[in-house]
Protein backbone atom coordinates (compact mmCIF):
# COMPACT_ATOMS: atom_id res chain seq x y z
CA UNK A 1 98.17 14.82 150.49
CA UNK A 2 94.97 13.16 148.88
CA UNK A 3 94.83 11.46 145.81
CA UNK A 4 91.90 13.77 145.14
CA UNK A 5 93.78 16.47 145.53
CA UNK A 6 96.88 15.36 143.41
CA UNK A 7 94.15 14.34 140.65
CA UNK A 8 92.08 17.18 139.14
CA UNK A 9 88.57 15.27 138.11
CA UNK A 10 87.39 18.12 136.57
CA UNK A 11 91.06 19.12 134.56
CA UNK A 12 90.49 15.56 132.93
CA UNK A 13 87.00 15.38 132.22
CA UNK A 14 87.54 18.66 129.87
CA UNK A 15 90.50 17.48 128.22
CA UNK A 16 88.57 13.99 127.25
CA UNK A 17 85.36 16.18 125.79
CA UNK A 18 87.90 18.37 124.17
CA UNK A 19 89.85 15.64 122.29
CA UNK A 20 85.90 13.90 121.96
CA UNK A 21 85.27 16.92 120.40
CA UNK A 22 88.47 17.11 118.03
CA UNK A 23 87.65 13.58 116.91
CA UNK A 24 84.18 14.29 116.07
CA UNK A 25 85.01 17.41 113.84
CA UNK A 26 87.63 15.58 111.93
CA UNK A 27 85.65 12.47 110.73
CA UNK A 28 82.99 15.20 110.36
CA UNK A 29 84.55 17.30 107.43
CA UNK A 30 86.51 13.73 106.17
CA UNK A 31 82.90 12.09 105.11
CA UNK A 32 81.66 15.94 104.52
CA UNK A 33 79.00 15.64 107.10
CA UNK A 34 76.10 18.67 107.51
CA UNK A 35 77.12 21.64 109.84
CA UNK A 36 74.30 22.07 111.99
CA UNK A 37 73.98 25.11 114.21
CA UNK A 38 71.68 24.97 117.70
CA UNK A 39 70.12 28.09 119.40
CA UNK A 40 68.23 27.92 122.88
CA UNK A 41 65.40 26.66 120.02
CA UNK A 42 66.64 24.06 118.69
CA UNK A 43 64.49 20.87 118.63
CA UNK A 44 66.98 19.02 116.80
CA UNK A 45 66.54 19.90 113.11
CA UNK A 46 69.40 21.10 111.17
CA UNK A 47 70.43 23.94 109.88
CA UNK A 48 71.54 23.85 106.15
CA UNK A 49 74.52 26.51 105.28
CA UNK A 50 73.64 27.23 101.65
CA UNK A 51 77.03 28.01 100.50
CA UNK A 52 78.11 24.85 101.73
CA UNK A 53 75.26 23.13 99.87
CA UNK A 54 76.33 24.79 96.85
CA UNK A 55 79.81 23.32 97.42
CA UNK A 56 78.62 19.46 97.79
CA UNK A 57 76.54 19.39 94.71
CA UNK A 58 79.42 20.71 92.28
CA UNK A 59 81.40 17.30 94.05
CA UNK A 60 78.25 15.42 93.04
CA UNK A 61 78.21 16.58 90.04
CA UNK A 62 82.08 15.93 89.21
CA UNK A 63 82.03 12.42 90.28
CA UNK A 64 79.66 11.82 88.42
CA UNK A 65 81.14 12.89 85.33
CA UNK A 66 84.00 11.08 86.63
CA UNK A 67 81.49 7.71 86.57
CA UNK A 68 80.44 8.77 83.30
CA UNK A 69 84.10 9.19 81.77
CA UNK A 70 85.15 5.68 83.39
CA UNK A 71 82.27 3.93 81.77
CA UNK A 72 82.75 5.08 78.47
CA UNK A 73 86.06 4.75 78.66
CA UNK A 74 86.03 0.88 79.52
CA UNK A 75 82.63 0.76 76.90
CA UNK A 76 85.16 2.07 74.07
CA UNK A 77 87.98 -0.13 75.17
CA UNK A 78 86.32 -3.54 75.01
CA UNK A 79 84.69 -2.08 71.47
CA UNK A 80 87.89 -0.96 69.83
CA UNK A 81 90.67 -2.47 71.15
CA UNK A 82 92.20 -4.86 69.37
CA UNK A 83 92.62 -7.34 72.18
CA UNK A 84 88.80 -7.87 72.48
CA UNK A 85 88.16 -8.48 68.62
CA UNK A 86 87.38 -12.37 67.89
CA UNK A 87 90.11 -13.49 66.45
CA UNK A 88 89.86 -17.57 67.13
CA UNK A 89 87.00 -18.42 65.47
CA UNK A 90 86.57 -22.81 66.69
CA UNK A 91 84.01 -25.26 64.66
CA UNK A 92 82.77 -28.34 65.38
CA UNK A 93 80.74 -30.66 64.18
CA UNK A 94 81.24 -30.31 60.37
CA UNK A 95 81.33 -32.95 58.02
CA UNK A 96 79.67 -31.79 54.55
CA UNK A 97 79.53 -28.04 54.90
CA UNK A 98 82.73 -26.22 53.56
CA UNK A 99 84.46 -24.92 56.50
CA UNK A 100 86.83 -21.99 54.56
CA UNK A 101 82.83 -20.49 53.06
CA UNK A 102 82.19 -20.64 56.42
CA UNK A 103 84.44 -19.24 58.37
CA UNK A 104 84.36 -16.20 54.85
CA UNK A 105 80.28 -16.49 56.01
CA UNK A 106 80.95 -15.69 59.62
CA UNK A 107 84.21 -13.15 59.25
CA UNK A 108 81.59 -11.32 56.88
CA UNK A 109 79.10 -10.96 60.11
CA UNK A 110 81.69 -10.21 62.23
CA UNK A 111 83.36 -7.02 60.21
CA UNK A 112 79.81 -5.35 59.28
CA UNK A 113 79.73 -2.24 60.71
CA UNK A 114 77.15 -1.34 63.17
CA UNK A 115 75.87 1.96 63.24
CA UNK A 116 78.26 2.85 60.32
CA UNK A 117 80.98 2.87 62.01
CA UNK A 118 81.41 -0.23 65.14
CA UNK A 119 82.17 -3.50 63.33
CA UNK A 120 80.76 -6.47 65.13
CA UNK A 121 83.94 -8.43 66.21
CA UNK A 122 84.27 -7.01 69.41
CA UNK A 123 83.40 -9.55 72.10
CA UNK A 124 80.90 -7.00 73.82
CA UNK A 125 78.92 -6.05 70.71
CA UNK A 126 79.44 -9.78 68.68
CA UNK A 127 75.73 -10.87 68.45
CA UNK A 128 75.55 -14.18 68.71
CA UNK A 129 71.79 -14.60 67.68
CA UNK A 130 72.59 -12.69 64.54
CA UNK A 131 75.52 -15.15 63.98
CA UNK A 132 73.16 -18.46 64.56
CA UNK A 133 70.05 -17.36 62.44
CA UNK A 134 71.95 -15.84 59.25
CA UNK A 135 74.40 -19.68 59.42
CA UNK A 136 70.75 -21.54 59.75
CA UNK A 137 69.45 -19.01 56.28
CA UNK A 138 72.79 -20.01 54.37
CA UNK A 139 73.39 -23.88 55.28
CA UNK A 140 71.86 -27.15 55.82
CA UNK A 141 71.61 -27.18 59.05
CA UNK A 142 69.36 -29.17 62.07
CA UNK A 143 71.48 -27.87 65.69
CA UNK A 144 73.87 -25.10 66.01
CA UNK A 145 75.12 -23.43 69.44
CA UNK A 146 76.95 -20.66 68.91
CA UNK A 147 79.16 -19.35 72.53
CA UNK A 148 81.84 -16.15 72.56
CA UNK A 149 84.60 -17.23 75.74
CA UNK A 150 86.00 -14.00 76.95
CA UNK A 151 88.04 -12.10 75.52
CA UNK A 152 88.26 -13.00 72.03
CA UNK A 153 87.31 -16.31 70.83
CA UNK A 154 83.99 -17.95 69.02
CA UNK A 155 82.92 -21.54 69.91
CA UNK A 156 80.63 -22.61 67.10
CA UNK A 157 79.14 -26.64 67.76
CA UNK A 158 76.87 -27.71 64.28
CA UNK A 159 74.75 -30.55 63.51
CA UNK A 160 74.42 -31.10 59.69
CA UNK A 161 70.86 -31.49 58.44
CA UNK A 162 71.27 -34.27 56.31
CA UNK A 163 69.52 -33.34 52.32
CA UNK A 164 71.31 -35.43 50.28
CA UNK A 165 71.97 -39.60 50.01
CA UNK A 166 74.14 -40.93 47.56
CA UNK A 167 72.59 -43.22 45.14
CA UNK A 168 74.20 -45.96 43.60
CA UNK A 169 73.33 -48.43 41.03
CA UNK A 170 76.35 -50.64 40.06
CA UNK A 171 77.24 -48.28 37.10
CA UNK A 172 77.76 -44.92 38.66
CA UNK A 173 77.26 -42.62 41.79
CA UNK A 174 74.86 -39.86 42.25
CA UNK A 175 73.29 -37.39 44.84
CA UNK A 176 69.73 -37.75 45.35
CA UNK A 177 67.30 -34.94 46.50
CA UNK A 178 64.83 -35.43 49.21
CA UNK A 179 62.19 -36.07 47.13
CA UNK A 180 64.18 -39.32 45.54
CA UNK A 181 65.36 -36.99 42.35
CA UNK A 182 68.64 -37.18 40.87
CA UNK A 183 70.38 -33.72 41.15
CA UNK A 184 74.03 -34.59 39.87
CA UNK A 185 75.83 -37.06 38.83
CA UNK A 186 79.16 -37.57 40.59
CA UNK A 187 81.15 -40.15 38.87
CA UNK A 188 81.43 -43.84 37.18
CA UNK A 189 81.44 -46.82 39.76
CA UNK A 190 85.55 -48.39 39.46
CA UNK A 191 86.55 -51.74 37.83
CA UNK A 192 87.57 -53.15 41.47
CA UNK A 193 83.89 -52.73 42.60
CA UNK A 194 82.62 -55.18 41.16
CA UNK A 195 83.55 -58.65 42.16
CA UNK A 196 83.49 -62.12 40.16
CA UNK A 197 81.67 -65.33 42.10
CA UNK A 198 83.70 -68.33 39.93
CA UNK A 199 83.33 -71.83 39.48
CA UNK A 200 85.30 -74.54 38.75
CA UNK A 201 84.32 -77.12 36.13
CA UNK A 202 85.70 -79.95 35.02
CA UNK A 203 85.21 -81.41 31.93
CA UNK A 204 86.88 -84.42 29.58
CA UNK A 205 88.40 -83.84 26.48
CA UNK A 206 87.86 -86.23 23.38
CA UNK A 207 91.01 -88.00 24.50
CA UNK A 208 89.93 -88.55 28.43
CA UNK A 209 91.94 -86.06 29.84
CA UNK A 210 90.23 -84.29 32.53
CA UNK A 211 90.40 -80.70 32.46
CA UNK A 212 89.31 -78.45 35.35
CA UNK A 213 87.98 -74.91 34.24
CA UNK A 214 86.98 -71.57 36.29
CA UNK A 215 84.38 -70.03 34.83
CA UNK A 216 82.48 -66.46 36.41
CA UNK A 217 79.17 -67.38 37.35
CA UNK A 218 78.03 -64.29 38.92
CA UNK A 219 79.58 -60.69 39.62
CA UNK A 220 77.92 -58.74 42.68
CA UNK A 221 79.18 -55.06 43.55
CA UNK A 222 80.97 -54.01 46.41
CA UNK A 223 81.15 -50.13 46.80
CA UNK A 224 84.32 -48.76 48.03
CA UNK A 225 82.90 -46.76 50.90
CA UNK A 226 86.35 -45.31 52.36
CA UNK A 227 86.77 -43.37 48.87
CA UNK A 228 83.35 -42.81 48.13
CA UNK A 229 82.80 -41.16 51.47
CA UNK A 230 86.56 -39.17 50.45
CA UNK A 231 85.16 -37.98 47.47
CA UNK A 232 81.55 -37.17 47.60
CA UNK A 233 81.18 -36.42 51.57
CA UNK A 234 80.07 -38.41 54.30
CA UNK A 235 76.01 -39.15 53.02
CA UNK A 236 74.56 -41.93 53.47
CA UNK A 237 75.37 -44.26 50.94
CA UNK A 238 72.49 -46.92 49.22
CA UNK A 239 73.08 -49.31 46.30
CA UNK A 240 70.33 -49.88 44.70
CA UNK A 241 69.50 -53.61 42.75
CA UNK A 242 66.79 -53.09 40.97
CA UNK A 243 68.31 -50.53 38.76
CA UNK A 244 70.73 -51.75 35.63
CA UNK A 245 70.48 -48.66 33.86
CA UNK A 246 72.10 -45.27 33.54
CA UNK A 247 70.69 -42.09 35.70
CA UNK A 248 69.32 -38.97 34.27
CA UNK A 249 69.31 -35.34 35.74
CA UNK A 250 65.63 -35.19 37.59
CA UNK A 251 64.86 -38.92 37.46
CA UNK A 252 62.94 -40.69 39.94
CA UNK A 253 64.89 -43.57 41.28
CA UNK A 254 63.60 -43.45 45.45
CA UNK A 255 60.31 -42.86 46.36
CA UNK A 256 60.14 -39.48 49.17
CA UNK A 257 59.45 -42.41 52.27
CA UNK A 258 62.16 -44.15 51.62
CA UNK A 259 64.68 -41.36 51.07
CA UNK A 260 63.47 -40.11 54.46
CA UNK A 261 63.63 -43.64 55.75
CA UNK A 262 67.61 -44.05 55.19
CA UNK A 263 68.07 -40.68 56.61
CA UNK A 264 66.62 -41.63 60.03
CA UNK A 265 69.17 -44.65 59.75
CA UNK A 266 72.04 -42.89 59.10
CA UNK A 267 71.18 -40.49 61.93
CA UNK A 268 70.98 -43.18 64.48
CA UNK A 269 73.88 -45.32 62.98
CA UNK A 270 76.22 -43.28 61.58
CA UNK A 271 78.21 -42.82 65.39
CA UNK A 272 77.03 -46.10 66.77
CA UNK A 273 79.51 -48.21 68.56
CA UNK A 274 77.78 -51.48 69.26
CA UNK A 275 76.02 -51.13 64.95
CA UNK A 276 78.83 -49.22 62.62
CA UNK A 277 77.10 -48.46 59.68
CA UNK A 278 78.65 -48.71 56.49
CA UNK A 279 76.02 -48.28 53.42
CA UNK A 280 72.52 -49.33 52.79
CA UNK A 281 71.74 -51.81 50.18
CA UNK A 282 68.06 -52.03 48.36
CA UNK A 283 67.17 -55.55 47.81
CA UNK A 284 65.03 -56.44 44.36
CA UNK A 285 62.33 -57.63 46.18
CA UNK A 286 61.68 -53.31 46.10
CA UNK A 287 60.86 -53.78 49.32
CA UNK A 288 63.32 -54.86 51.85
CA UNK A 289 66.47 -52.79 53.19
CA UNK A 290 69.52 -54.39 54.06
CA UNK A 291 71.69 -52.32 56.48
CA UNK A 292 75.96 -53.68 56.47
CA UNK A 293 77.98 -53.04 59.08
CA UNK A 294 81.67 -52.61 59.73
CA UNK A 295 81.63 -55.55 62.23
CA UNK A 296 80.68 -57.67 59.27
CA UNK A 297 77.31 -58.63 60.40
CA UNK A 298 73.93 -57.19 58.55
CA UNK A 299 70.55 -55.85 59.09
CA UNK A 300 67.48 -56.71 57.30
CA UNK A 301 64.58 -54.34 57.85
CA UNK A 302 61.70 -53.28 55.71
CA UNK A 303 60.89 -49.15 54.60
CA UNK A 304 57.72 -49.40 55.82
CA UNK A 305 58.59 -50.01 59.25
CA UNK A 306 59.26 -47.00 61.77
CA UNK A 307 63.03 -46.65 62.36
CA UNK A 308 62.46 -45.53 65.99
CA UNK A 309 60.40 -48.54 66.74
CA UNK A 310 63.31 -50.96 65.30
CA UNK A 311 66.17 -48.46 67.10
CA UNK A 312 64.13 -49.62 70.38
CA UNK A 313 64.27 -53.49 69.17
CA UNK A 314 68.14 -53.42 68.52
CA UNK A 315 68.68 -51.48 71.85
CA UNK A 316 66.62 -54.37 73.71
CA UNK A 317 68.07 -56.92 71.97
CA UNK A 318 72.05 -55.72 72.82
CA UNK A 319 70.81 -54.72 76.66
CA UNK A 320 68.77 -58.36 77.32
CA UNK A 321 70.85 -60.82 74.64
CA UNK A 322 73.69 -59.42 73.32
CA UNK A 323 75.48 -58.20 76.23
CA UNK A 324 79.01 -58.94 75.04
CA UNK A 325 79.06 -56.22 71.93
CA UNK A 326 82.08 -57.76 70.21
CA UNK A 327 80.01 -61.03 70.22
CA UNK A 328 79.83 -62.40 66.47
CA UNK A 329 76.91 -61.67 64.62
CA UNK A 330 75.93 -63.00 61.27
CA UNK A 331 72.51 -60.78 60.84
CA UNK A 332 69.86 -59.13 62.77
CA UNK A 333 65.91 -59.21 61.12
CA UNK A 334 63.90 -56.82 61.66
CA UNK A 335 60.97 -57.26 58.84
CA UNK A 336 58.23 -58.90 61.68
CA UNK A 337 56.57 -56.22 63.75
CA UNK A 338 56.22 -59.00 66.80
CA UNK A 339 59.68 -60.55 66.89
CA UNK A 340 63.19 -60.71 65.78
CA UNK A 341 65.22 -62.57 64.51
CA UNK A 342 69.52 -63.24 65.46
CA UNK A 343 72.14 -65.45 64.65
């Protein structure tokens, strides 16, 4: 017998359409495909059943409602629960600016209610531009960057704008205004402070006998820094010479320029590595500045000078000169506009 005969072509052939067919209608109603229905007609446009149009826009219509009931769902729980309030609260950058009336300042922001009834800790509704501007309003300050980190923490970074220098002048300490004003006196300069320069003499009595003597010949003022800084904040600190007398409340003792002057100083020194600044003295010439250091070396400079201009000198002079930076240095002057002077 054939193989033709022992294999029906025609037999197999309906069975594959057939299961073709099967295949077709199941993936069909799984992805809820169109019926279409053909006549002798048909040109290939389909034939809508509207019952079972009727039937696919009440599914559209539940998952959506479904969508909507997810998203407010997850909208409420990153607003109410707990676990997405701000809770760590980090600050950097403070040195002057009380940190607990801050962190009362930005607790306050956070637990205002929105709308009457969302406070503003939650991590999705936490404005951080509301945060930043209202800080700026309250304190003195230049930079701030505020940053939320998911899911509940606040990253605050601050630069201080510096408003206040504290003046001294042998007898006490004060904090001066911008304008060079006296706005409170802090406290009486110590007994330690001041230093004796001695002498020893020797004279002869009636009798010959030589007789050596010490004998103070000058005293010159040495501001404790370490608890001045403790006590009043860290300010830029100036002793002044050419005043002997006791401050008053609104007194004139700097002139605006050269407030402003020690300010741009202390901004470029007050972190610097190679030129540690310790306090600012003025000389009674009432015109020259002398900057100390913590390396024991000095600065002379002049107000009238721009700071940046002598910042770009001192940079020069370590990057061409001074290359070792714990080289010893007696003093650095900066008072000629064409050259400068280093031992």
């Amino acid at each position: 017998m054939s193989v033709k005969k022992i294999i029906n072509h025609h037999k197999l052939q309906r069975k594959f359409h057939h299961k073709v067919k099967n295949t077709k209608k199941f993936f069909s109603s799984f992805f809820n495909y169109k019926k279409t229905r053909r006549d002798f007609a048909w040109q290939g446009k389909e034939m809508e059943n509207p019952f079972l149009h009727e039937k696919v826009n009440n599914h559209i219509y539940l998952k959506v409602v479904i969508i909507i009931f997810s998203l407010s769902f997850t909208f409420s729980l990153f607003i109410f629960h707990p676990f997405f309030s701000i809770k760590n609260i980090n600050i950097e950058g403070i040195q002057r600016i009380n940190k607990t009336e801050l962190l009362d300042t930005i607790n306050g922001i956070l637990n205002y209610n929105k709308f009457g009834f969302i406070k503003q800790n939650s991590y999705l509704i936490a404005n951080i531009n509301d945060i930043k501007n209202i800080i700026k309003d309250r304190y003195p300050i230049e930079k701030i960057i505020v940053k939320k980190s998911f899911p509940n923490k606040l990253e605050i970074i601050i630069q201080e704008k510096i408003s206040t220098i504290i003046y001294d002048n042998g007898i006490e300490y004060s904090y001066v205004d911008l304008d060079g004003k006296i706005v409170e006196i802090m406290r009486k300069t110590s007994d330690y402070e001041w230093k004796d320069i001695t002498k020893n003499v020797a004279t002869t009595t009636s009798d010959g006998t030589a007789v050596t003597t010490t004998i103070v010949i000058a005293r010159f003022h040495e501001p404790d820094i370490n608890a001045i800084k403790k006590d009043l904040g860290n300010y830029p600190i100036i002793y002044d010479k050419n005043n002997f007398q006791e401050v008053t409340i609104n007194q004139n003792v700097l002139d605006k320029n050269e407030v402003i002057s020690i300010i741009n100083w202390f901004k470029n020194l007050d972190n610097n590595e190679k030129i540690p600044l310790k306090y600012f003295v003025f000389e009674d010439n009432h015109q020259d500045l002398t900057i100390k250091t913590y390396k024991g070396f000095y600065m002379k400079t002049r107000f009238d000078i721009d700071v940046k201009s002598q910042i770009n000198k001192i940079e020069a002079l370590y990057r061409d000169k001074i290359k070792d930076e714990n080289k010893f240095l007696d003093y650095i002057d900066l008072r000629y506009s064409d050259r400068i002077y280093w031992k």
